[in-house]
Protein backbone atom coordinates (compact mmCIF):
# COMPACT_ATOMS: atom_id res chain seq x y z
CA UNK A 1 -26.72 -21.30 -7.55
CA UNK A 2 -28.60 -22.49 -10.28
CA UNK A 3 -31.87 -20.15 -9.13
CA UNK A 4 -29.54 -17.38 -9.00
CA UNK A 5 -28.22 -17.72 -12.51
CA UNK A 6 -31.62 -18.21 -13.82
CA UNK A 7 -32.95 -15.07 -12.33
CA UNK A 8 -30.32 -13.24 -14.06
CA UNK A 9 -31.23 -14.78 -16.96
CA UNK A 10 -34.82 -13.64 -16.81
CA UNK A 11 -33.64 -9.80 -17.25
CA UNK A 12 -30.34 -9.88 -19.57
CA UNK A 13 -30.86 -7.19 -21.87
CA UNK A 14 -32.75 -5.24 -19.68
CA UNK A 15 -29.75 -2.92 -18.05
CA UNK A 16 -27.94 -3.32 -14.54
CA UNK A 17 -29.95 -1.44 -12.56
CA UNK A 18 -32.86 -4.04 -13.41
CA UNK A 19 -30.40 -6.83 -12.95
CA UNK A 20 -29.20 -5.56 -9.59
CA UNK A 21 -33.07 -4.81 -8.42
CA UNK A 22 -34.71 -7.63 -9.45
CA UNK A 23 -31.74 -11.17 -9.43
CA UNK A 24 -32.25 -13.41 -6.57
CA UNK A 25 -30.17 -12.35 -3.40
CA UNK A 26 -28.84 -15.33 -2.24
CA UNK A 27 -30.20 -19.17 -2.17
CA UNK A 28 -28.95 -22.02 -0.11
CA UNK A 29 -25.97 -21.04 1.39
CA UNK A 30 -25.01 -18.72 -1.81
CA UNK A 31 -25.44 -15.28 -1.08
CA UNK A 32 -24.70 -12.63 -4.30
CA UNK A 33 -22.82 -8.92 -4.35
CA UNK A 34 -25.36 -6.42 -5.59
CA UNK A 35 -22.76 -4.11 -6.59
CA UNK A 36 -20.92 -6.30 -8.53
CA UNK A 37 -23.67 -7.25 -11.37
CA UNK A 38 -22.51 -6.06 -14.60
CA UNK A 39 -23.71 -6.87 -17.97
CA UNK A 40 -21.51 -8.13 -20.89
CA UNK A 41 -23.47 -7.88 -24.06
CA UNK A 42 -25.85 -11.20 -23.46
CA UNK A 43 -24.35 -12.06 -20.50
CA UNK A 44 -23.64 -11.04 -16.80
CA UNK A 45 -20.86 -11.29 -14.39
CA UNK A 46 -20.98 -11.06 -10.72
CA UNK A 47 -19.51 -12.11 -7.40
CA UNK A 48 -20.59 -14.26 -4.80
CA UNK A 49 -19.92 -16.24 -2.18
CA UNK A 50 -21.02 -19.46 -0.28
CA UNK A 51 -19.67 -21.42 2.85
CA UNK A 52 -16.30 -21.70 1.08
CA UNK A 53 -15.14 -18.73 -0.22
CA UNK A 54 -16.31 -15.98 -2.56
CA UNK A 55 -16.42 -17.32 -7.04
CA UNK A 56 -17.36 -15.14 -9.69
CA UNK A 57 -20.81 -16.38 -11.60
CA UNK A 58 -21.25 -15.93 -15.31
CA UNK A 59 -24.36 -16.85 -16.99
CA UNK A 60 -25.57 -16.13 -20.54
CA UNK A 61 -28.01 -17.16 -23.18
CA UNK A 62 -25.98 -19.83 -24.31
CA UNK A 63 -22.63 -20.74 -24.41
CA UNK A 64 -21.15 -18.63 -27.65
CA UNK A 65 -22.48 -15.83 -25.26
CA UNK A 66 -19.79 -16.38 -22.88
CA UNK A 67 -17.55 -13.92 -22.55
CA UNK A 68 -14.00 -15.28 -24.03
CA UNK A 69 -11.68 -15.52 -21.51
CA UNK A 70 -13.67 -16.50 -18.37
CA UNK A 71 -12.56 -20.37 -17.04
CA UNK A 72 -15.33 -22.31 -14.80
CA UNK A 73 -17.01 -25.71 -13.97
CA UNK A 74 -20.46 -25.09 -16.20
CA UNK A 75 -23.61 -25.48 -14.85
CA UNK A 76 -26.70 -26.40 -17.32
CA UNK A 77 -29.43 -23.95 -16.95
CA UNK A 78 -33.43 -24.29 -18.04
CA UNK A 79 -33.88 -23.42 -22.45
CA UNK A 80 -30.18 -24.19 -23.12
CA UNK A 81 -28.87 -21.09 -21.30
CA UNK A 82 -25.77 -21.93 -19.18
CA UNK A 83 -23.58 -20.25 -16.58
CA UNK A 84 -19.98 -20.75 -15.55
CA UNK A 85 -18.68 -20.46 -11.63
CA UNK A 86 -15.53 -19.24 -11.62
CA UNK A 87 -12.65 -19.52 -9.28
CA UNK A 88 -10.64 -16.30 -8.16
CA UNK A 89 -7.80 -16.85 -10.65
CA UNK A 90 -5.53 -15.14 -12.58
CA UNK A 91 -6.96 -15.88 -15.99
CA UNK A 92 -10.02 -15.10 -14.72
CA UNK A 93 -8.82 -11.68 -13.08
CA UNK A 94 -7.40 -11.06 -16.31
CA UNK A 95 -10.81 -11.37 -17.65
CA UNK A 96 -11.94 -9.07 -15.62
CA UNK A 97 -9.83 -6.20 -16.71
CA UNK A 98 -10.59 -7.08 -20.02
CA UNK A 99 -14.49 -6.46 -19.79
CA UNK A 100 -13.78 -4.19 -17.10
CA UNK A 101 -11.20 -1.91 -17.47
CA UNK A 102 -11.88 -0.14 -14.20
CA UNK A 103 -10.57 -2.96 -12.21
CA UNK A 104 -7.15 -2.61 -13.22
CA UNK A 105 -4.71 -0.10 -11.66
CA UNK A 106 -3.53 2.87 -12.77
CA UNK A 107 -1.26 5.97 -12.57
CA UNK A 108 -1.82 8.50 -9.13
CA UNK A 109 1.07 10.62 -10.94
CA UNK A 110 -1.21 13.36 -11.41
CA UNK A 111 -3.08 13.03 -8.18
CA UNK A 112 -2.77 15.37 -5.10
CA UNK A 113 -3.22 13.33 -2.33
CA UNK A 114 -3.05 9.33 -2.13
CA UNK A 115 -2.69 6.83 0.30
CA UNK A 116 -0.79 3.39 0.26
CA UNK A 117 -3.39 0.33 1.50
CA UNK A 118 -1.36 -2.49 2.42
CA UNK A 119 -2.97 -5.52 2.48
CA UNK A 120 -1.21 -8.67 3.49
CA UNK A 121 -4.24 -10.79 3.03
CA UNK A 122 -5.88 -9.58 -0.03
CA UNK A 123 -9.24 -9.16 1.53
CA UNK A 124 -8.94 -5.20 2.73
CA UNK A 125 -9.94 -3.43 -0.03
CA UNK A 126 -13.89 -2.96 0.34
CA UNK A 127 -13.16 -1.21 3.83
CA UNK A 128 -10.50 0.75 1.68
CA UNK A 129 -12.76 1.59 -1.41
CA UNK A 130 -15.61 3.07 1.65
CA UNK A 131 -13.44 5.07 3.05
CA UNK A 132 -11.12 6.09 0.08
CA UNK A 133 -14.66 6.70 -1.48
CA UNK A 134 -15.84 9.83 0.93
CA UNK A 135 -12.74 11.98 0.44
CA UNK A 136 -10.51 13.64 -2.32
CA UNK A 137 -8.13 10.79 -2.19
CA UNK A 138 -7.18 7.88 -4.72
CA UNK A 139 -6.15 4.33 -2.61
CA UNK A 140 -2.92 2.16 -3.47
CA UNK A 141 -4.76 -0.65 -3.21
CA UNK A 142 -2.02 -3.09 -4.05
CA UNK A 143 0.95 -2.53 -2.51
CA UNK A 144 3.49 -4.80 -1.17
CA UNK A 145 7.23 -5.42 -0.30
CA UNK A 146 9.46 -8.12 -1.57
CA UNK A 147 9.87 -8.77 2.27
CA UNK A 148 6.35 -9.14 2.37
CA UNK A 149 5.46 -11.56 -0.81
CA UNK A 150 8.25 -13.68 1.32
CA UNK A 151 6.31 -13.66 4.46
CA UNK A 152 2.87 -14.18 3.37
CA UNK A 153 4.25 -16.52 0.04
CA UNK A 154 2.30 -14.49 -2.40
CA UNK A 155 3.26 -12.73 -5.32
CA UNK A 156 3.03 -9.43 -7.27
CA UNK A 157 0.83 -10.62 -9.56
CA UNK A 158 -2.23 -12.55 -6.47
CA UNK A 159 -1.67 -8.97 -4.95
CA UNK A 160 -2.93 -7.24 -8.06
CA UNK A 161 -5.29 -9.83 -9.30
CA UNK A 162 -6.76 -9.91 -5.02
CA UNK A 163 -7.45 -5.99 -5.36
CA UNK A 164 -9.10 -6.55 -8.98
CA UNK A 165 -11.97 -8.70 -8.00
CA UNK A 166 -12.77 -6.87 -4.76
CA UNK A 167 -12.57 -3.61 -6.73
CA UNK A 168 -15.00 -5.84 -9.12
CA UNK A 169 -17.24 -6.44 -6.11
CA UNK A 170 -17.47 -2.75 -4.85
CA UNK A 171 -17.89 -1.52 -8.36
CA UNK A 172 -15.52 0.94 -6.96
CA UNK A 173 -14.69 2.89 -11.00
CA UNK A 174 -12.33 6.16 -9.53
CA UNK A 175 -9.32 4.69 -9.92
CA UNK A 176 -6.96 3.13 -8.03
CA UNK A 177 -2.81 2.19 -7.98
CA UNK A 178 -0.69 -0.91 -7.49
CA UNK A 179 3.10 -0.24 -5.57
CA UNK A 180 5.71 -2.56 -5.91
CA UNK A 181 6.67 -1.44 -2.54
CA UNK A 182 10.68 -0.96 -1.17
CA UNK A 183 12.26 -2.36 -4.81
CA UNK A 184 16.11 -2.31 -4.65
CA UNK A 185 16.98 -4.32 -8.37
CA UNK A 186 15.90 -4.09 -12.03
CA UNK A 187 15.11 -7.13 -11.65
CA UNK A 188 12.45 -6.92 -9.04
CA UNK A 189 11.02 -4.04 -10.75
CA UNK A 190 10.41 -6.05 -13.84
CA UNK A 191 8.49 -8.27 -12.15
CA UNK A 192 6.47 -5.95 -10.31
CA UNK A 193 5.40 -4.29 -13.64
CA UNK A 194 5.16 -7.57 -15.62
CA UNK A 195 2.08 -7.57 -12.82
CA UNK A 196 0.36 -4.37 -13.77
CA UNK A 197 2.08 -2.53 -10.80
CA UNK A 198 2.12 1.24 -12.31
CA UNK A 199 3.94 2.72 -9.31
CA UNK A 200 7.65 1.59 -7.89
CA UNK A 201 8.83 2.82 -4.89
CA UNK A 202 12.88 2.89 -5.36
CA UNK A 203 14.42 1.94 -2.42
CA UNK A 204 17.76 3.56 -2.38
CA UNK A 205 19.49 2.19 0.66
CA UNK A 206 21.65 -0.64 -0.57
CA UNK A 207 24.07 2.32 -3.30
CA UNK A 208 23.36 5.13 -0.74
CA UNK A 209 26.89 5.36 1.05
CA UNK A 210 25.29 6.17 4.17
CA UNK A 211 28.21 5.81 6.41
CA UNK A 212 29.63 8.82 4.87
CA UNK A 213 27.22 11.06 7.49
CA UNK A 214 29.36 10.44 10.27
CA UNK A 215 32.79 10.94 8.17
CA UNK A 216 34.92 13.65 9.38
CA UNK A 217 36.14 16.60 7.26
CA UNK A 218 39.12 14.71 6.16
CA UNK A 219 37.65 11.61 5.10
CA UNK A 220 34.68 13.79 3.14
CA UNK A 221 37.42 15.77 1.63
CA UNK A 222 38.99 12.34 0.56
CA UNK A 223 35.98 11.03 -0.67
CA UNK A 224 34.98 13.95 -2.62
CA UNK A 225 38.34 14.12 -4.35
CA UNK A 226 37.50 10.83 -6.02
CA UNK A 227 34.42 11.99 -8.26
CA UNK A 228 34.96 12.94 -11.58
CA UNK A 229 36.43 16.97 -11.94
CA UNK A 230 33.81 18.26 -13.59
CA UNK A 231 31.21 16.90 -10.94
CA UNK A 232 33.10 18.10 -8.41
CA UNK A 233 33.02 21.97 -9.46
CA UNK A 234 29.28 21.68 -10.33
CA UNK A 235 28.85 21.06 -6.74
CA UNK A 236 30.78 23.52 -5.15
CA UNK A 237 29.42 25.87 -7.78
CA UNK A 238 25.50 24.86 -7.10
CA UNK A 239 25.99 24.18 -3.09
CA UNK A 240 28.87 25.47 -1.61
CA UNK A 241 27.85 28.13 0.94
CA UNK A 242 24.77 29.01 -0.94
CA UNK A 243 21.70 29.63 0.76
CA UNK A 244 18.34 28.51 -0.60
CA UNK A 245 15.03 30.42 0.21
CA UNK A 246 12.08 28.60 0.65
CA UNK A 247 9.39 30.99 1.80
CA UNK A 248 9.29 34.67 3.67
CA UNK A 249 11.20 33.18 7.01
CA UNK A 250 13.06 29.78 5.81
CA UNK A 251 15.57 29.03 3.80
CA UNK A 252 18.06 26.09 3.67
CA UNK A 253 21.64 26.37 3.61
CA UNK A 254 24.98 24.65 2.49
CA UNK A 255 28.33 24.87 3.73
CA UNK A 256 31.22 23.76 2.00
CA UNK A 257 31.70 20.41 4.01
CA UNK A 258 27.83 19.80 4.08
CA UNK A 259 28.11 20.07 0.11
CA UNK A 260 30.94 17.58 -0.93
CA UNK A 261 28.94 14.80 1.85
CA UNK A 262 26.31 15.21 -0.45
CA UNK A 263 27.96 14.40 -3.03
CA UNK A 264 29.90 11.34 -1.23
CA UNK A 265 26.74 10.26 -0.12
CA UNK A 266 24.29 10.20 -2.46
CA UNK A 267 26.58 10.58 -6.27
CA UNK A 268 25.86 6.69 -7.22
CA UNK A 269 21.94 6.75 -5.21
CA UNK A 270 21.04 9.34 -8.12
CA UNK A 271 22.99 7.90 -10.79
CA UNK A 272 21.26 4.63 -10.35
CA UNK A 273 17.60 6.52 -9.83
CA UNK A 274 18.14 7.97 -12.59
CA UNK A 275 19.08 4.95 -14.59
CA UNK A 276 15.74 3.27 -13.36
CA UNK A 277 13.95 6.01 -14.10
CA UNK A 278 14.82 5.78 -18.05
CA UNK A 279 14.35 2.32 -17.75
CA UNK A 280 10.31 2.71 -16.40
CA UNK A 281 9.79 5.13 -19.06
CA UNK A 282 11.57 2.58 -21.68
CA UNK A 283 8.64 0.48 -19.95
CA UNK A 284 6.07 2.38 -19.55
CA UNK A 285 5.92 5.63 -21.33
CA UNK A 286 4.43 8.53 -18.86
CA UNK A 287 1.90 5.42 -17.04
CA UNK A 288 3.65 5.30 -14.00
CA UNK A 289 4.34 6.63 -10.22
CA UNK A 290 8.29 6.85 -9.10
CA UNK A 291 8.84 7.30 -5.92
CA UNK A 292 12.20 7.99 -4.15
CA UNK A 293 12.73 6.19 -0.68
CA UNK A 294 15.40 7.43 1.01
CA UNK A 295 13.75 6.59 4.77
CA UNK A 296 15.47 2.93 5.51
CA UNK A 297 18.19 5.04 7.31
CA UNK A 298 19.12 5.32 10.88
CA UNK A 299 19.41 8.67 11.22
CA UNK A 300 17.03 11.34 10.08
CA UNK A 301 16.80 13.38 6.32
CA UNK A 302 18.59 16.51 7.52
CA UNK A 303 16.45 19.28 4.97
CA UNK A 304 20.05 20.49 3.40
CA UNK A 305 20.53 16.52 2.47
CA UNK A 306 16.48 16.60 1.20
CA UNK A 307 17.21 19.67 -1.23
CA UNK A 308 20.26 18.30 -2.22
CA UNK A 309 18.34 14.95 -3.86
CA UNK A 310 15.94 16.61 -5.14
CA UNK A 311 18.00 19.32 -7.25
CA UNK A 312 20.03 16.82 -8.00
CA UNK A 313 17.22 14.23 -9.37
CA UNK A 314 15.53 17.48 -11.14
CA UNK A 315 19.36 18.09 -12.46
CA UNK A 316 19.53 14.41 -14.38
CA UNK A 317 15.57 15.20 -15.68
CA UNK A 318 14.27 12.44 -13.37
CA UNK A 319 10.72 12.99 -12.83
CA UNK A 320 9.01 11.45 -9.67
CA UNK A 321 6.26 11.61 -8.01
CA UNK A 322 6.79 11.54 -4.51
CA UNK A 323 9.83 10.79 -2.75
CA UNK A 324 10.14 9.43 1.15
CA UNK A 325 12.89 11.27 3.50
CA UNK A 326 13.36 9.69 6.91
CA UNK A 327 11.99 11.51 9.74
CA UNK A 328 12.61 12.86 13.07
CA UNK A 329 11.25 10.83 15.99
CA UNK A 330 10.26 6.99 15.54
CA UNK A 331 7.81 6.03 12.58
CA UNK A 332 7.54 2.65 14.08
CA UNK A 333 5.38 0.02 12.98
CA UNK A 334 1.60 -0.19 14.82
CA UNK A 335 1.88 2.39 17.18
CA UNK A 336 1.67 6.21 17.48
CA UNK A 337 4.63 8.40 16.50
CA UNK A 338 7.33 8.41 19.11
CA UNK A 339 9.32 11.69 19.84
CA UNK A 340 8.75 15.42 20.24
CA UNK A 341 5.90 16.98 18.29
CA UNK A 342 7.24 20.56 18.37
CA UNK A 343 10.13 19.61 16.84
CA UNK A 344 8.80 16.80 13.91
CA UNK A 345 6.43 19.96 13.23
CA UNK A 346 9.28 22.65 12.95
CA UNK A 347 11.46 20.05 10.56
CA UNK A 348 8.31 18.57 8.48
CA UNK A 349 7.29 21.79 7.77
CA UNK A 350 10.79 22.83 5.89
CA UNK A 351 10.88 19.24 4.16
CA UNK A 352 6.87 20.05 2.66
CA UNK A 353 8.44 23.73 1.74
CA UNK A 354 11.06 21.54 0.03
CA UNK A 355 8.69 20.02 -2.33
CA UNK A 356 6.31 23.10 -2.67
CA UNK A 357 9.42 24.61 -3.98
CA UNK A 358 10.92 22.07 -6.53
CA UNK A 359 8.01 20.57 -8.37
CA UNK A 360 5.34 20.29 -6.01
CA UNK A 361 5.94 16.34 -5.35
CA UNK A 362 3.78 14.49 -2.42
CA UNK A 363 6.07 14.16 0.79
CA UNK A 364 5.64 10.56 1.36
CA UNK A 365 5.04 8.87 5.18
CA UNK A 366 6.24 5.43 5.54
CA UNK A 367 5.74 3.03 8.00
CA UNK A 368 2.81 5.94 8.24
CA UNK A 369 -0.33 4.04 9.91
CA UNK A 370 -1.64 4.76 13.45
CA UNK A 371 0.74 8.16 13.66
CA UNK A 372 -2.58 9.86 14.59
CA UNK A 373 -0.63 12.83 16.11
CA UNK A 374 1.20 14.11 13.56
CA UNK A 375 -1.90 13.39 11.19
CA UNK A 376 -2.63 17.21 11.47
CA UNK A 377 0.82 18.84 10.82
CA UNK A 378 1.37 16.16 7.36
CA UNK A 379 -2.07 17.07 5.93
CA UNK A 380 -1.45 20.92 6.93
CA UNK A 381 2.07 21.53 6.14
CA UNK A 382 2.02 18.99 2.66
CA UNK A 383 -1.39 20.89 1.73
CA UNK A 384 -2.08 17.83 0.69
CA UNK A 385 0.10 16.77 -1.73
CA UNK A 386 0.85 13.87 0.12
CA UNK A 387 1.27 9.65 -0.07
CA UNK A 388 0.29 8.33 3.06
CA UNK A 389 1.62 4.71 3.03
CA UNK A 390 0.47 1.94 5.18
CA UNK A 391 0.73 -1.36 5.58
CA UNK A 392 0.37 -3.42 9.04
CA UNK A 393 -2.43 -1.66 10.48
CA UNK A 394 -4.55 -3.66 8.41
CA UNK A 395 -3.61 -6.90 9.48
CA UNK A 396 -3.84 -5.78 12.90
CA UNK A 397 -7.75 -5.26 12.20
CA UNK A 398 -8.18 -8.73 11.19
CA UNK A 399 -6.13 -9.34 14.14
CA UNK A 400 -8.76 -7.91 16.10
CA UNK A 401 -11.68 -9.17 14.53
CA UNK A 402 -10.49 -12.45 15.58
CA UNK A 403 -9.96 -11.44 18.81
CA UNK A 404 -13.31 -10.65 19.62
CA UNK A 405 -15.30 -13.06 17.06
CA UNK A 406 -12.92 -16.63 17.34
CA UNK A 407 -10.95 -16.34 21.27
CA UNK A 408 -9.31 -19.55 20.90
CA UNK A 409 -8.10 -18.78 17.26
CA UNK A 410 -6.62 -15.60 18.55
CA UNK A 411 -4.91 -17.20 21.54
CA UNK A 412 -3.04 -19.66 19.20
CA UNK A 413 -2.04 -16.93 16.52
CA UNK A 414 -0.76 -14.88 19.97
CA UNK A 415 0.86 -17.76 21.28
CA UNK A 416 2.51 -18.65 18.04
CA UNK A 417 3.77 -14.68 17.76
CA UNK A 418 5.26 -14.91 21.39
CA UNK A 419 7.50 -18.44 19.72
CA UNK A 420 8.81 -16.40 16.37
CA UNK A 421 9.40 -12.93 17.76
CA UNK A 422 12.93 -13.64 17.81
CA UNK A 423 13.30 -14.10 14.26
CA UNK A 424 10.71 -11.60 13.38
CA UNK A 425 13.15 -9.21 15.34
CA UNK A 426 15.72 -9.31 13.37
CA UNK A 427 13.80 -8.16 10.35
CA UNK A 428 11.73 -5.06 11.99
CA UNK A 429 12.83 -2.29 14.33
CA UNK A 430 10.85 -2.69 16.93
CA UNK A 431 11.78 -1.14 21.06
CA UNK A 432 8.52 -2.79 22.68
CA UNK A 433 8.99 -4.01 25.95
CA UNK A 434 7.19 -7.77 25.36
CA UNK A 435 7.08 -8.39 29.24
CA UNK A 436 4.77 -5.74 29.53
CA UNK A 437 2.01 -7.99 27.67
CA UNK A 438 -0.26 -9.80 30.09
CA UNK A 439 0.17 -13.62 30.35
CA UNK A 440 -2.77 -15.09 28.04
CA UNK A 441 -3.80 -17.93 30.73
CA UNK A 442 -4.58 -14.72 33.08
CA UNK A 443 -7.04 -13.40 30.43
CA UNK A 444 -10.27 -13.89 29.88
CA UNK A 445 -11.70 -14.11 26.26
CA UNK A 446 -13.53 -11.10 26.68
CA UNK A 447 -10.44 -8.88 27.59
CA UNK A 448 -8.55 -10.40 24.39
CA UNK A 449 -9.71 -7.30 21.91
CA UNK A 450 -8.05 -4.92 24.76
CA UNK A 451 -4.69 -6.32 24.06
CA UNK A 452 -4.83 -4.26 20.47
CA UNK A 453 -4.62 -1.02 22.35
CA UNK A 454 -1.53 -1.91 23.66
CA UNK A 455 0.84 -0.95 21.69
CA UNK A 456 3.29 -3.55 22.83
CA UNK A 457 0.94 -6.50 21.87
CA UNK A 458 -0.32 -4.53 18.44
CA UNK A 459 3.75 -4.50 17.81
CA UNK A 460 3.97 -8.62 18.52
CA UNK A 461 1.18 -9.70 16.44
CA UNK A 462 2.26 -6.93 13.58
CA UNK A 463 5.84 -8.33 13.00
CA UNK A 464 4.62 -12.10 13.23
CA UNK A 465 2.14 -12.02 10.49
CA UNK A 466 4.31 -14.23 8.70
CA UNK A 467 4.68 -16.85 10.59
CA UNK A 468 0.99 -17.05 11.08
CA UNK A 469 -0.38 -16.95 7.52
CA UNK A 470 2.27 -19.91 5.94
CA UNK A 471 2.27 -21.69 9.50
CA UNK A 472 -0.12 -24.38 10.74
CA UNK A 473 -2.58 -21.68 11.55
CA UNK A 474 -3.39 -20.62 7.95
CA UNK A 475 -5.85 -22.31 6.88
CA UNK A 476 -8.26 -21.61 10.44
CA UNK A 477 -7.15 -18.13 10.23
CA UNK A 478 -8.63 -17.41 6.58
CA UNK A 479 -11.88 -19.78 7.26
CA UNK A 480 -12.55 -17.20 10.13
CA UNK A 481 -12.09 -14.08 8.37
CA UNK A 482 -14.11 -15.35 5.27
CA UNK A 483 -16.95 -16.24 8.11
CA UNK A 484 -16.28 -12.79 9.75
CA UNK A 485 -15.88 -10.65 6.22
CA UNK A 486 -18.73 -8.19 7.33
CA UNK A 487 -16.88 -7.12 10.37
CA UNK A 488 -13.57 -7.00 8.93
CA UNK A 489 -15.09 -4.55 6.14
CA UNK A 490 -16.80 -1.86 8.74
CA UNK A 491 -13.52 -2.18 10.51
CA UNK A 492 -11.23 -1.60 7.99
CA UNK A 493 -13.33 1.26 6.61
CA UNK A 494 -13.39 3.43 10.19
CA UNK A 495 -10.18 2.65 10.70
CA UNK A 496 -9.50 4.47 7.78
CA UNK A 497 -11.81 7.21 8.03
CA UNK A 498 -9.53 8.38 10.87
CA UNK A 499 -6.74 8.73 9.11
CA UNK A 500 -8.33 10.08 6.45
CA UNK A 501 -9.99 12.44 8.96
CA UNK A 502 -6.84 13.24 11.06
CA UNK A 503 -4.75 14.46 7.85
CA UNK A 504 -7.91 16.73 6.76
CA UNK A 505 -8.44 15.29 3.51
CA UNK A 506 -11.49 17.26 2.04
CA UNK A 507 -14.83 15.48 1.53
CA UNK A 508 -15.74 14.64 -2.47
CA UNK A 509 -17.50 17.23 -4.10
């Protein structure tokens, strides 16, 4: 380390490209990120990495050239110049974004087409930045549930502060956002932005009063009666067997009875979206991405019920900027889409003419990784304005990194899926037929890396991540991927490259 710092040394002053070109690439078992030299006035900051894990290293002149803010064990260098290694924390994150504004996210409100990265592990995002980096597309590189911090025991803060120093090590400067995914509370949201998280994506299940969709006329007419008058002729005013014309050969229309459920169903889910809208601007002036979930439902957004939100939203001056109906067919998680294509096309298409109609908001696909066939018809019909948002798939490719790189490792983490899957199941809709998964004693270790094509083993090991990362298995399973980081990068970044591919998203300029 020492050699390393004192080659850096030797050329502060002299710009990064001459840092990058000429600093020692690695020594011992140290081995340094080009990418992520940057100069600080007399100093430098990089990344690197040894047996262990990956530090940041700051040297300097001397030690009043240190930038303020940095925390590290000091190491003495040749003519009193000194250097600092400096554990992935959150003061020294917050460093970071200090010195480096780049590494801090941002607002997407503004952009067309983005596309949600989850990552459980907080290693992903230099496969993410690669591919993010070819196309007309900003990445949500943080992103993460409550359900999630549970499972994995991390919080909103490690999940921004993770992204920060890989976008640090990719010098990766377009821009990217943080999602304080499926928020249901104030509460929650606070946190989340007390974090840096710039987007929240408002999950409205818990005040919609979703059991009002299978109400008969009497009991809607019962319900309806009990909003306040003047609400209650706005509606039949606005909706009431109107028809609404989205383009040349669609339009969208309202009965009476369709228009007071509305109103039953979703009165309080606006009220309360907008009262959390007013409270992120109270928060956070324009700086920040709302988007409207409406998807954790078990029946599908019917496009009358889709307008309906939105008018109403546009009504109370909320301004979003994307918002998440619940599909036709089965957006479950791992696997292709489920159900018939002819038909998701026929209804997507209406929701996208939806948005293109009021406001021009991205349609937003959750649980949306590995739903390679629709791909086409979302990036078509959405012309892009569009949040792609995914979250397991990544795991899974660490999943199968292990799988082919550590055999043994993999058969315990499978083996230790197959004991919680019971418990996971009661969190995750999931139809998978286990039994269909081969027995791992009649497997050899070089068949392992099949078993995530099948989408009924991709489904076990994608609901059990939990119990793997806090369980007994942790620590082996993050000594492995730090060995294997190389492979889990390329992975991650084809991986994404075909989604990115399948939804059409144009090359950069």
């Amino acid at each position: 380390m020492k050699q390393i710092a004192e080659s850096l040394i030797a050329y502060l002053g002299k710009g990064e490209a001459i840092l990058r070109e000429k600093v020692l690439a690695s020594s011992g078992d140290i081995t340094v990120y080009p990418a992520s030299i940057h100069a600080v006035a007399n100093a430098a900051v990089l990344m690197c990495r040894d047996n262990a894990g990956k530090f940041l290293l700051v040297t300097a002149a001397g030690k009043r050239d240190i930038p303020q803010g940095f925390e590290g064990d000091e190491i003495a260098l040749d003519g009193g110049c000194i250097a600092l290694k400096c554990a992935l924390s959150e003061a020294n994150a917050a460093a970071l974004r200090k010195y480096f504004p780049w590494t801090a996210p941002v607002s997407l409100r503004n952009v067309r087409t983005t596309v949600g990265c989850g990552d459980r592990l907080g290693l992903a995002t230099i496969g993410h930045v690669r591919a993010a980096g070819k196309v007309q597309v900003s990445p949500v590189l943080a992103q993460q549930s409550v359900r999630e911090l549970t499972m994995t025991k991390r919080t909103f803060r490690s999940v921004v502060d993770d992204a920060c120093f890989l976008v640090f090590t990719e010098d990766y400067r377009d821009g990217y956002g943080a999602d304080g995914d499926h928020l249901k509370t104030i509460k929650d949201i606070d946190t989340a932005l007390a974090a840096g998280m710039p987007m929240i994506t408002l999950d409205l299940s818990d005040v919609m009063n979703a059991a009002a969709g299978d109400w008969d006329s009497a009991q809607v007419a019962e319900g309806f009666a009990k909003l306040p008058a003047g609400l209650q002729e706005l509606i039949l005013a606005d909706y009431a067997d109107k028809e609404f014309v989205l383009g040349s050969e669609v339009t969208v229309a309202l009965d009476s009875l369709t228009a007071k459920r509305c109103a039953v169903m979703y009165t309080a889910t606006l009220d309360f979206a907008f009262e959390v809208y007013e409270h992120l601007k109270a928060a956070r002036g324009n700086e920040f991405d709302l988007e409207i979930s409406i998807d954790e439902t078990s029946s599908p957004t019917l496009p009358s019920h889709h307008l309906f939100i939105v008018r109403e939203l546009r009504r109370r001056g909320v301004e979003f900027s994307s918002l998440a109906p619940r599909f036709i067919g089965e957006f479950q998680k791992a696997i292709d889409y489920i159900g018939d294509l002819d038909e998701f096309d026929r209804q997507f298409k209406v929701h996208a003419l939806i948005a293109q109609n009021y406001g021009n908001y991205k349609i937003s696909v959750h649980s949306g990784s590995d739903k390679f066939a629709v791909y086409p018809t979302v990036g078509r019909e959405t012309r892009h304005y569009l949040h792609l948002k995914t979250a397991g798939t990544s795991w899974l490719e660490a999943v199968t990194v292990i799988a082919y790189k550590d055999p043994e490792l993999y058969r315990d983490m499978h083996q230790c899926a197959l004991d919680n899957v019971a418990d996971m199941l009661k969190l995750y809709h999931i139809t998978a037929d286990f039994n269909k998964i081969p027995a791992l004693d009649t497997l050899k270790d070089e068949e392992l890396p099949a078993l995530m094509t099948m989408p009924e083993a991709r489904q076990l090991l994608h609901i059990n991540y939990g119990p793997i990362l806090t369980g007994a298995l942790r620590e082996r399973f993050f000594e492995a991927m730090h060995k294997f980081e190389a492979d889990y990068d390329a992975r991650i970044e084809a991986h994404f490259d075909k989604h990115l591919s399948l939804l059409g998203v144009p090359a950069k300029n």
